[in-house]
N, C-alpha and C. Protein backbone atom coordinates (compact mmCIF):
# COMPACT_ATOMS: atom_id res chain seq x y z
N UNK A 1 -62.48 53.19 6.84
CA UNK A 1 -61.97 52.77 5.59
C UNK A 1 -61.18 51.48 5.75
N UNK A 2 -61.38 50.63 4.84
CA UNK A 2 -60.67 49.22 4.92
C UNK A 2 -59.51 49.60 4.07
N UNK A 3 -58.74 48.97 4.44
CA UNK A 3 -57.74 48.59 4.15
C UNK A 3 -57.80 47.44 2.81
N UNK A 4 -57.08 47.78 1.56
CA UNK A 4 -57.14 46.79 0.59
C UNK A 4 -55.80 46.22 -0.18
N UNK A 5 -55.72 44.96 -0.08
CA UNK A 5 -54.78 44.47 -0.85
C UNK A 5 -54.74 44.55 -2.57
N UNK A 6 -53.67 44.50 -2.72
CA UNK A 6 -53.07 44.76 -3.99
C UNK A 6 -53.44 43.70 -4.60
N UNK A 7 -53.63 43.13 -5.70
CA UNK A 7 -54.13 42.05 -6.61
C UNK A 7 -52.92 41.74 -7.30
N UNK A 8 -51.52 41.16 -7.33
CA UNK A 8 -50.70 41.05 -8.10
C UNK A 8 -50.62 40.03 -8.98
N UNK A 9 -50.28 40.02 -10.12
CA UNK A 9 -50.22 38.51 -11.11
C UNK A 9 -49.63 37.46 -10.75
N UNK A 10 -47.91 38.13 -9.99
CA UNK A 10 -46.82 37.34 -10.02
C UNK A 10 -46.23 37.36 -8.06
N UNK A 11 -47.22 36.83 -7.66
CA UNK A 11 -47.01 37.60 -6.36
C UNK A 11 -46.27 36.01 -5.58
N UNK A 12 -47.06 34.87 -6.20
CA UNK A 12 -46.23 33.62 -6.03
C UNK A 12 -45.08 33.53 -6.36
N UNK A 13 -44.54 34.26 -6.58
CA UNK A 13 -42.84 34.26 -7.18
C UNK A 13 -42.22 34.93 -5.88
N UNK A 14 -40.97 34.05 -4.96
CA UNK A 14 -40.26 34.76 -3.95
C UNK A 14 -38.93 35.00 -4.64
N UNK A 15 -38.84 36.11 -4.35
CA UNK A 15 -37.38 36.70 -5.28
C UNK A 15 -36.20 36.61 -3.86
N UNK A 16 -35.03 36.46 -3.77
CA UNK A 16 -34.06 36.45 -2.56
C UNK A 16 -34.04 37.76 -2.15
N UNK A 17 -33.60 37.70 -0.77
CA UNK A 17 -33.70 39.16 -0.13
C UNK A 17 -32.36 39.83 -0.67
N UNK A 18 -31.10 39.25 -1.25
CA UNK A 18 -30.14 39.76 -1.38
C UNK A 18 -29.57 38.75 -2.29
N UNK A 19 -28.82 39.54 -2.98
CA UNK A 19 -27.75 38.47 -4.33
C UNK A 19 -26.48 38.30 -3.64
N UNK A 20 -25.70 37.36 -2.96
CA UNK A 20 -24.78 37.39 -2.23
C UNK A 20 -23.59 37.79 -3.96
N UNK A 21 -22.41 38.26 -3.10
CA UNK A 21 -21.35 39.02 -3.89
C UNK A 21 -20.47 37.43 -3.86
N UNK A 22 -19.86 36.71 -4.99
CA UNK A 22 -18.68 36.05 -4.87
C UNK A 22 -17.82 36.85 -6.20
N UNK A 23 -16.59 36.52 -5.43
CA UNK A 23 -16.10 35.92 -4.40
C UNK A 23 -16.16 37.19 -3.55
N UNK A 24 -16.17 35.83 -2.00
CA UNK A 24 -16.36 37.25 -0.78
C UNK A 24 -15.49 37.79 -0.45
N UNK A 25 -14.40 37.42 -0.91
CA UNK A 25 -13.10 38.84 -0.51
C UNK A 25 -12.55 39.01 -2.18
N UNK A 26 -12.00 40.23 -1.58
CA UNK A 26 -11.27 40.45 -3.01
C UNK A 26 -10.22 40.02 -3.17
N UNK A 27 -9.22 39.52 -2.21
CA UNK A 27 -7.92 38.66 -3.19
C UNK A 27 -8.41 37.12 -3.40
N UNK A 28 -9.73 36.79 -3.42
CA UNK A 28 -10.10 35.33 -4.06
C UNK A 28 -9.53 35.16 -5.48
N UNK A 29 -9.46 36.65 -6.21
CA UNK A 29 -9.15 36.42 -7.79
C UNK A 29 -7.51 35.67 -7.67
N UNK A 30 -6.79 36.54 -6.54
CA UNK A 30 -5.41 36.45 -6.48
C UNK A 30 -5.37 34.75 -6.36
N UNK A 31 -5.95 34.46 -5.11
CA UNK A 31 -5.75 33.11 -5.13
C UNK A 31 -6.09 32.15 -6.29
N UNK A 32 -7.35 32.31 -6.75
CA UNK A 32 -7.42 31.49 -8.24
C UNK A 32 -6.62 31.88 -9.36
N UNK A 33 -5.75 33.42 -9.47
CA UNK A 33 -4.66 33.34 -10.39
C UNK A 33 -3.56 32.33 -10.37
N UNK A 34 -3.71 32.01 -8.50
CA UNK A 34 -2.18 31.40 -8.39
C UNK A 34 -1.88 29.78 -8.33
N UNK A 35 -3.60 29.44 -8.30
CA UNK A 35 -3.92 28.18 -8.42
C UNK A 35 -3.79 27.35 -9.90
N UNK A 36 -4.04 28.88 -11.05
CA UNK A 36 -4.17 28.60 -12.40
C UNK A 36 -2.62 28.36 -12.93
N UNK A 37 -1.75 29.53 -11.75
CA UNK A 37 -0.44 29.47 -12.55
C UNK A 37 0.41 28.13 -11.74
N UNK A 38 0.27 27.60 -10.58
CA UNK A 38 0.70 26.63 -10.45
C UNK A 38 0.65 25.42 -11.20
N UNK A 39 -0.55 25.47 -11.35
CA UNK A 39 -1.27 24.18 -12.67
C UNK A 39 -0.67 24.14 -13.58
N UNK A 40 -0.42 25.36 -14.74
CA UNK A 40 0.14 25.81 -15.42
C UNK A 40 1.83 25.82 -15.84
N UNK A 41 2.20 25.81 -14.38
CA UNK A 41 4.04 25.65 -14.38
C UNK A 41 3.57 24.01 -14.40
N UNK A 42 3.66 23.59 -13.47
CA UNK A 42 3.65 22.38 -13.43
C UNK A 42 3.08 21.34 -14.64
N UNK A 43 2.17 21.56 -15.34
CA UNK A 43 2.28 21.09 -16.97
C UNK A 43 3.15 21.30 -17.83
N UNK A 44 4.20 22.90 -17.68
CA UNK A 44 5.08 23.15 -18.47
C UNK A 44 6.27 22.34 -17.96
N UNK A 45 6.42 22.18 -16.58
CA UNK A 45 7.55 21.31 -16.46
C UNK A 45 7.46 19.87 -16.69
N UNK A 46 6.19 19.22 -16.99
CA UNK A 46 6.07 17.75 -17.20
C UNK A 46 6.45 17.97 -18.65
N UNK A 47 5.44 18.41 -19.57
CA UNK A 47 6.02 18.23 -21.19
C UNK A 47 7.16 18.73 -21.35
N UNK A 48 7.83 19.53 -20.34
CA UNK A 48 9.69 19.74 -20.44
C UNK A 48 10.20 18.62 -20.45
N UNK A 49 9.95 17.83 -19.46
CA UNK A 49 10.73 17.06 -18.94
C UNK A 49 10.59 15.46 -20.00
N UNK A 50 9.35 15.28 -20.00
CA UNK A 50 8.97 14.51 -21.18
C UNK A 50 9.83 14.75 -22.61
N UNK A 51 9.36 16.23 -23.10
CA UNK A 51 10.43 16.20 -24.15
C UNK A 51 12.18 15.93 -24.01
N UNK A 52 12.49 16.71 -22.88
CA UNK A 52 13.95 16.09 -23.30
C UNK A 52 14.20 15.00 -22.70
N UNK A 53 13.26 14.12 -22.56
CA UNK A 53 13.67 12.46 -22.47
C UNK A 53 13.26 11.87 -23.39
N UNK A 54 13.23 12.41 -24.74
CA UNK A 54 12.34 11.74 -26.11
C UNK A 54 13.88 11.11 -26.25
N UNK A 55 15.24 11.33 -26.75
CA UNK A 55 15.97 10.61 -26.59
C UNK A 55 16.22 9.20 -26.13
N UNK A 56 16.18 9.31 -24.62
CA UNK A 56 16.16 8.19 -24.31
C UNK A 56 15.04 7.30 -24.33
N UNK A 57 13.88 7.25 -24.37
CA UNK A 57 12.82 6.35 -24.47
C UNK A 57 13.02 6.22 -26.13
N UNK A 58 13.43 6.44 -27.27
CA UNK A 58 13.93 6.35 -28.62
C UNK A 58 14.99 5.41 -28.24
N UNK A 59 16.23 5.62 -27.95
CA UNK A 59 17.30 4.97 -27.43
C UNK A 59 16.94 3.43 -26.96
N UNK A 60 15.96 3.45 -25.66
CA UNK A 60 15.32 2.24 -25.44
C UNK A 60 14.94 1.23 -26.20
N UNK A 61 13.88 1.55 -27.25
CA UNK A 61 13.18 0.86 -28.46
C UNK A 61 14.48 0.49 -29.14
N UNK A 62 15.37 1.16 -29.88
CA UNK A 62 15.93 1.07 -30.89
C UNK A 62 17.34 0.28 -30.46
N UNK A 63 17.27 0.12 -29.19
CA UNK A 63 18.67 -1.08 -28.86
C UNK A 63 18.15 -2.81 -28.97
N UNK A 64 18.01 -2.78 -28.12
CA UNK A 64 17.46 -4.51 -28.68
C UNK A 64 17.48 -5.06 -30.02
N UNK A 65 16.34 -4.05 -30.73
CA UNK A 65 16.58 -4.23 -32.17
C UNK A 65 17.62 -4.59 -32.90
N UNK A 66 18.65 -3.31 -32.64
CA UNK A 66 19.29 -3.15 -33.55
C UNK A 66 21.11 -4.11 -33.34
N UNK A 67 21.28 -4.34 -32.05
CA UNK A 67 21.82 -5.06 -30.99
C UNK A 67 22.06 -6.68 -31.90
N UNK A 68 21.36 -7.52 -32.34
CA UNK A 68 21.10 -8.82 -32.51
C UNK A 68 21.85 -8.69 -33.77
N UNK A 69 21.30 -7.22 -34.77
CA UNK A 69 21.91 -7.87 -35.98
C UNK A 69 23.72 -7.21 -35.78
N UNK A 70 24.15 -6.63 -35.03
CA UNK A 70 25.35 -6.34 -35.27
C UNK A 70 26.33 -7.39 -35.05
N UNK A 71 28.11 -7.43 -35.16
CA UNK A 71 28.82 -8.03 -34.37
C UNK A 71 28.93 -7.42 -32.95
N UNK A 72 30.00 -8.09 -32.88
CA UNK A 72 29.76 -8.04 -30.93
C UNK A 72 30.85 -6.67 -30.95
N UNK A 73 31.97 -5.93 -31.67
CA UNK A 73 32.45 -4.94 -31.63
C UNK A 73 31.53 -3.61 -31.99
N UNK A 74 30.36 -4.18 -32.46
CA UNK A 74 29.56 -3.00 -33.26
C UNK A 74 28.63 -2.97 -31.94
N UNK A 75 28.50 -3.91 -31.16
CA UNK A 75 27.54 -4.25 -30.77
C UNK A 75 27.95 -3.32 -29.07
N UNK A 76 29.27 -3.15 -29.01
CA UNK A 76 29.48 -2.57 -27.96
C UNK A 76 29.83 -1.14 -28.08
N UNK A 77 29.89 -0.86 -29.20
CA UNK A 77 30.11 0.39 -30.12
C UNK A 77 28.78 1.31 -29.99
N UNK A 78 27.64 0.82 -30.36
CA UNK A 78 26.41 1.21 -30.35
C UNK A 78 26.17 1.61 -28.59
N UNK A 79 26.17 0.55 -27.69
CA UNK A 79 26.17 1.03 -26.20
C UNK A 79 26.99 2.24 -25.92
N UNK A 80 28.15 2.07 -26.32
CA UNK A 80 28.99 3.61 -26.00
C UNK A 80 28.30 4.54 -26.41
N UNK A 81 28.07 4.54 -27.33
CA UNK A 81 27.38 5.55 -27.97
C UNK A 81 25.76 6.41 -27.84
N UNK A 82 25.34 5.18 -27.85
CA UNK A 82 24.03 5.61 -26.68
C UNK A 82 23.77 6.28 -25.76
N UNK A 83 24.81 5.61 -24.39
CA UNK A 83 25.40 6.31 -23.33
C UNK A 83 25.67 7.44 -23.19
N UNK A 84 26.52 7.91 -24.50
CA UNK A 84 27.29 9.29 -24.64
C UNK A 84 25.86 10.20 -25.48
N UNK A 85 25.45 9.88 -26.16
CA UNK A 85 24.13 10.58 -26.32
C UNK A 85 23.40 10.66 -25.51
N UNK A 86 22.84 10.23 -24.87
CA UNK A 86 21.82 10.01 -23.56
C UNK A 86 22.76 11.49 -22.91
N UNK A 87 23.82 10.79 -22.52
CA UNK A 87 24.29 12.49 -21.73
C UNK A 87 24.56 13.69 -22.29
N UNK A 88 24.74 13.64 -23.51
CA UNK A 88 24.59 14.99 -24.51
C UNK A 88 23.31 15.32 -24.51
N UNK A 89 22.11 14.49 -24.67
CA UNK A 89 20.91 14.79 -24.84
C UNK A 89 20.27 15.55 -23.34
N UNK A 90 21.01 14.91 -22.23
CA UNK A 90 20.89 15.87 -21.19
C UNK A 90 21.54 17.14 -20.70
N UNK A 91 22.70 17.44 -21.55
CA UNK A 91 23.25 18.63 -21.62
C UNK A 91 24.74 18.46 -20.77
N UNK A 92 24.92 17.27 -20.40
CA UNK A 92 26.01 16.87 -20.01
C UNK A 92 27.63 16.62 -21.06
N UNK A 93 27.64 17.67 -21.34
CA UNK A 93 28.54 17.39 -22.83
C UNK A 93 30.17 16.82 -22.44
N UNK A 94 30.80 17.39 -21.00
CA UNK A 94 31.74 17.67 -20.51
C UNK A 94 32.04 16.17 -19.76
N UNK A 95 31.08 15.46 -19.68
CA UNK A 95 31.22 14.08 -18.86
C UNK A 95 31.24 13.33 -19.79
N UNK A 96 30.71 13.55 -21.35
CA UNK A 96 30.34 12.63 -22.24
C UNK A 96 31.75 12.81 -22.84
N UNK A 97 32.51 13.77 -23.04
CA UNK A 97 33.48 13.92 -23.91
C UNK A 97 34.89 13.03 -23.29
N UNK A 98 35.04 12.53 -21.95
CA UNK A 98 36.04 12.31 -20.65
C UNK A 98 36.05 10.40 -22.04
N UNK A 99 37.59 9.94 -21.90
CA UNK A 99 37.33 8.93 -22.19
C UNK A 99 36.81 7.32 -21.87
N UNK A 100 36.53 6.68 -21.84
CA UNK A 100 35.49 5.52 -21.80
C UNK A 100 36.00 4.80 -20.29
N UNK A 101 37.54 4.89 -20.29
CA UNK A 101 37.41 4.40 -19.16
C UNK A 101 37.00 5.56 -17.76
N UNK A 102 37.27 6.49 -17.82
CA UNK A 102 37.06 7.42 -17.05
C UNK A 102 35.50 7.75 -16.91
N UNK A 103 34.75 7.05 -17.94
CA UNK A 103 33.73 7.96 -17.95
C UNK A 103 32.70 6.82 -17.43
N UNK A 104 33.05 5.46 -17.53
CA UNK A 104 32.43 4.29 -17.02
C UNK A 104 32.44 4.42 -15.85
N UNK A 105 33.69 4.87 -15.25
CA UNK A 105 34.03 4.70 -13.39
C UNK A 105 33.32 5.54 -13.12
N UNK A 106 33.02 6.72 -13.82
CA UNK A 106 32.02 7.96 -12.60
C UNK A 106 30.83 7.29 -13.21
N UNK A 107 30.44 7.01 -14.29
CA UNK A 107 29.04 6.75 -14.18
C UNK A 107 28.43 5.26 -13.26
N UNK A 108 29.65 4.74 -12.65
CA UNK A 108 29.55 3.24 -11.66
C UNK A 108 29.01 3.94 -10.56
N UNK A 109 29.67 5.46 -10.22
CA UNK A 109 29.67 5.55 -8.31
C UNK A 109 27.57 5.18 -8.41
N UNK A 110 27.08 6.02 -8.78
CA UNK A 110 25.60 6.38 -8.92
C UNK A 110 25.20 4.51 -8.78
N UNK A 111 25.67 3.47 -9.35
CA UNK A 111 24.39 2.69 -9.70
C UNK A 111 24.95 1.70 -8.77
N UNK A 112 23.61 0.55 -8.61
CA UNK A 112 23.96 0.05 -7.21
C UNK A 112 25.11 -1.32 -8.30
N UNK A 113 25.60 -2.33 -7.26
CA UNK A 113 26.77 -3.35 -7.62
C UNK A 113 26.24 -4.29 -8.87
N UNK A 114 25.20 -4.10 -8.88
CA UNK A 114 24.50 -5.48 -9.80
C UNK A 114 24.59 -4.55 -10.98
N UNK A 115 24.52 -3.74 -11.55
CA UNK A 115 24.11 -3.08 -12.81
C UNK A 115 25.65 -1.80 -12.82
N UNK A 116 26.80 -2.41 -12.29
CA UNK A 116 27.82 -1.29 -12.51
C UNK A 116 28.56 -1.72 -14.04
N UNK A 117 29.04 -0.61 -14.77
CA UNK A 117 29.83 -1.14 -15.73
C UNK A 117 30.80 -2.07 -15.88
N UNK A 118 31.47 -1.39 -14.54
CA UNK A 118 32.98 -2.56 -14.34
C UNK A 118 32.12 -3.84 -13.95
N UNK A 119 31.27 -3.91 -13.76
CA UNK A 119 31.03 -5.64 -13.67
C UNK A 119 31.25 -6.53 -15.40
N UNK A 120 30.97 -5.50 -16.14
CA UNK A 120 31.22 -6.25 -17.14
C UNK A 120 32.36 -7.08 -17.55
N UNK A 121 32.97 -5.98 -17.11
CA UNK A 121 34.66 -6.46 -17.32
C UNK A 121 35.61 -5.57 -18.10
N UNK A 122 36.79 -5.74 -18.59
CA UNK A 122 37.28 -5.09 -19.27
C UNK A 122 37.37 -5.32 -21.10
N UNK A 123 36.18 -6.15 -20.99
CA UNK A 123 35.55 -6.41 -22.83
C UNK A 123 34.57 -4.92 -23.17
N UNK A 124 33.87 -4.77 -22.30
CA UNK A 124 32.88 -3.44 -22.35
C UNK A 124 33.82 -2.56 -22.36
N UNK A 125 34.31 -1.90 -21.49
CA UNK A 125 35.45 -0.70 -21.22
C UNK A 125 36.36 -0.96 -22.67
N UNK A 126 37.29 -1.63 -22.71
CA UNK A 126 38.42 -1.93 -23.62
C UNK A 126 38.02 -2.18 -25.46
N UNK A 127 36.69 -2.48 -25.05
CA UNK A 127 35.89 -3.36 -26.64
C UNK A 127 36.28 -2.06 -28.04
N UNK A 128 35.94 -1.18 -27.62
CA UNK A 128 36.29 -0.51 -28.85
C UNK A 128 37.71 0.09 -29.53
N UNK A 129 38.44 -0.36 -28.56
CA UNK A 129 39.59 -0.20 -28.80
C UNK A 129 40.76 -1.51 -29.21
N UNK A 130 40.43 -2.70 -29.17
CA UNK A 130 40.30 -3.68 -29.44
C UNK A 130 40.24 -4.01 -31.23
N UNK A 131 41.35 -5.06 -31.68
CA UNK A 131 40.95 -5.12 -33.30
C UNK A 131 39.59 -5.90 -33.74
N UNK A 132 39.80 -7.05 -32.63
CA UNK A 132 38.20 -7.53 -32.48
C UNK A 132 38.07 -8.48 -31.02
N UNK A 133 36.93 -8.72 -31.28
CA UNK A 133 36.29 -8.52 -29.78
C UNK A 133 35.41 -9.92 -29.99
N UNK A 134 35.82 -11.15 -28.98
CA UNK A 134 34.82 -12.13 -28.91
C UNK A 134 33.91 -12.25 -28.06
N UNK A 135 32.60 -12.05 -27.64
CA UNK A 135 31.80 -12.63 -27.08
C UNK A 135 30.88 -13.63 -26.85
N UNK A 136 30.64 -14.20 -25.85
CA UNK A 136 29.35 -14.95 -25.94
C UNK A 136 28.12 -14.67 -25.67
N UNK A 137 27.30 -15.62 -25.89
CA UNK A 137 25.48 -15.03 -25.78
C UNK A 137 25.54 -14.27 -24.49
N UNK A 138 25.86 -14.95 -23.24
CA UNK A 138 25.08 -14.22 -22.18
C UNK A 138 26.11 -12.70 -21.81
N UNK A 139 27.31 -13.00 -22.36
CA UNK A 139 27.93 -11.47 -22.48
C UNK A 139 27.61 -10.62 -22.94
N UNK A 140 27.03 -10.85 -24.00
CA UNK A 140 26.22 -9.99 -25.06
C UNK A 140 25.11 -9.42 -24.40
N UNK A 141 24.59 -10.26 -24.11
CA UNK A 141 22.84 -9.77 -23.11
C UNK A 141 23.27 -9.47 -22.31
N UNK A 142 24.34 -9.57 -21.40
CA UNK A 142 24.47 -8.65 -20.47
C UNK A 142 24.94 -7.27 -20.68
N UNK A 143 25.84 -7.46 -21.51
CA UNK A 143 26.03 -5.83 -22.06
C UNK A 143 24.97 -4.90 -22.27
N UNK A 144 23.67 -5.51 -23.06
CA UNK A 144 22.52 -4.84 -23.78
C UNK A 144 21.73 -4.58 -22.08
N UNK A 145 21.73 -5.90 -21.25
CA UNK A 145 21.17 -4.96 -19.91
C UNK A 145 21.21 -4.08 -19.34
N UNK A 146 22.80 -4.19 -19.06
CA UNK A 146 23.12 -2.74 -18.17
C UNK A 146 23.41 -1.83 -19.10
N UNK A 147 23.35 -1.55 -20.71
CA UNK A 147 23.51 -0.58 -21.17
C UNK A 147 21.61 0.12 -21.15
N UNK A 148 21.08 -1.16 -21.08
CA UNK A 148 19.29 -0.34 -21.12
C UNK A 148 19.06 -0.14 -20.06
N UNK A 149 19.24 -0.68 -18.60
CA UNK A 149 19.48 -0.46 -16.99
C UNK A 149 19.58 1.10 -16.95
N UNK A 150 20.93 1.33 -17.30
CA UNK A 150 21.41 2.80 -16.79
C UNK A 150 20.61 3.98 -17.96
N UNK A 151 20.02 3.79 -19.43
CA UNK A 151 19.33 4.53 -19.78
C UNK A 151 18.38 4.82 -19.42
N UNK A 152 17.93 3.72 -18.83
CA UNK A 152 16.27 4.02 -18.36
C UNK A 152 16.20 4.38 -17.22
N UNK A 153 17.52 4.53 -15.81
CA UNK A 153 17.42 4.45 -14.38
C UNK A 153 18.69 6.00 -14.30
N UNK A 154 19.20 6.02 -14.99
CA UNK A 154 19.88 7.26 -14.94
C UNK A 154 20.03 9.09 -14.70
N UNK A 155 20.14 9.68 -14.06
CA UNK A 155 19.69 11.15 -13.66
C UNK A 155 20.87 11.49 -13.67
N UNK A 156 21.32 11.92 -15.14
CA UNK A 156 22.48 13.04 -14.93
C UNK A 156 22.56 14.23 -14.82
């Protein structure tokens, strides 16, 4: 008796000897949970951090501007004030509340000699307390520097 082959339709079709299993261990899920939740913190701490610096990048824009049309008492009025928001807006309420001269000298230790407050002089420090206050152009712009310097370079 011979031996006879089968006649199949689909016999050109090679199917795999085995469906491999992924993932090949079982804490692979663990690890891609922890890959998802790192990702995850770490986006929540950028748009954190982004949002509570909407302040100061607002602050930024809106000095220059607003800087040119004031006098020069308003004009140093607005910097204080900035300043002291900027650190309220960071939750620093207790440093913001200390008065102007006290609160200029600690915010000097942090920044390097070129951009300290007391370089200004005692027109910045003293200005709002003052009945009025003369400046000139490049006093002026310098005030508006190191008051946008330390908003934009500042980590309280």
């Amino acid at each position: 008796m011979e031996a006879s082959t089968i006649d199949l339709p689909n016999k050109a079709y090679l199917l795999p000897e085995s469906i491999p299993m992924w993932p090949p261990v079982w804490w692979s899920w663990l690890v891609l949970a922890l890959v998802l939740f790192i990702i995850a913190t770490g986006f929540m701490a950028f748009y954190g951090r982004h949002k509570k610096r909407t302040y100061r990048r607002e602050a930024l824009q809106f000095l220059p501007k607003t800087t040119v049309e004031k006098t020069d008492k308003e004009c140093i009025l607005l910097c204080h004030e900035l300043v002291r928001r900027c650190l309220i807006s960071e939750g620093k309420t207790t440093l913001a509340a200390l008065p102007s001269v006290t609160l200029f000298l600690q915010l000097d230790e942090t920044l390097p000699d070129k951009w300290q407050f007391s370089g200004l002089g005692t027109v910045f420090i003293e200005g709002p307390y003052r009945k009025t206050v003369d400046l000139d152009q490049t006093q002026r712009e310098r005030i508006v520097q190191v008051t946008r310097y330390w908003i934009r370079k500042h980590h309280a």
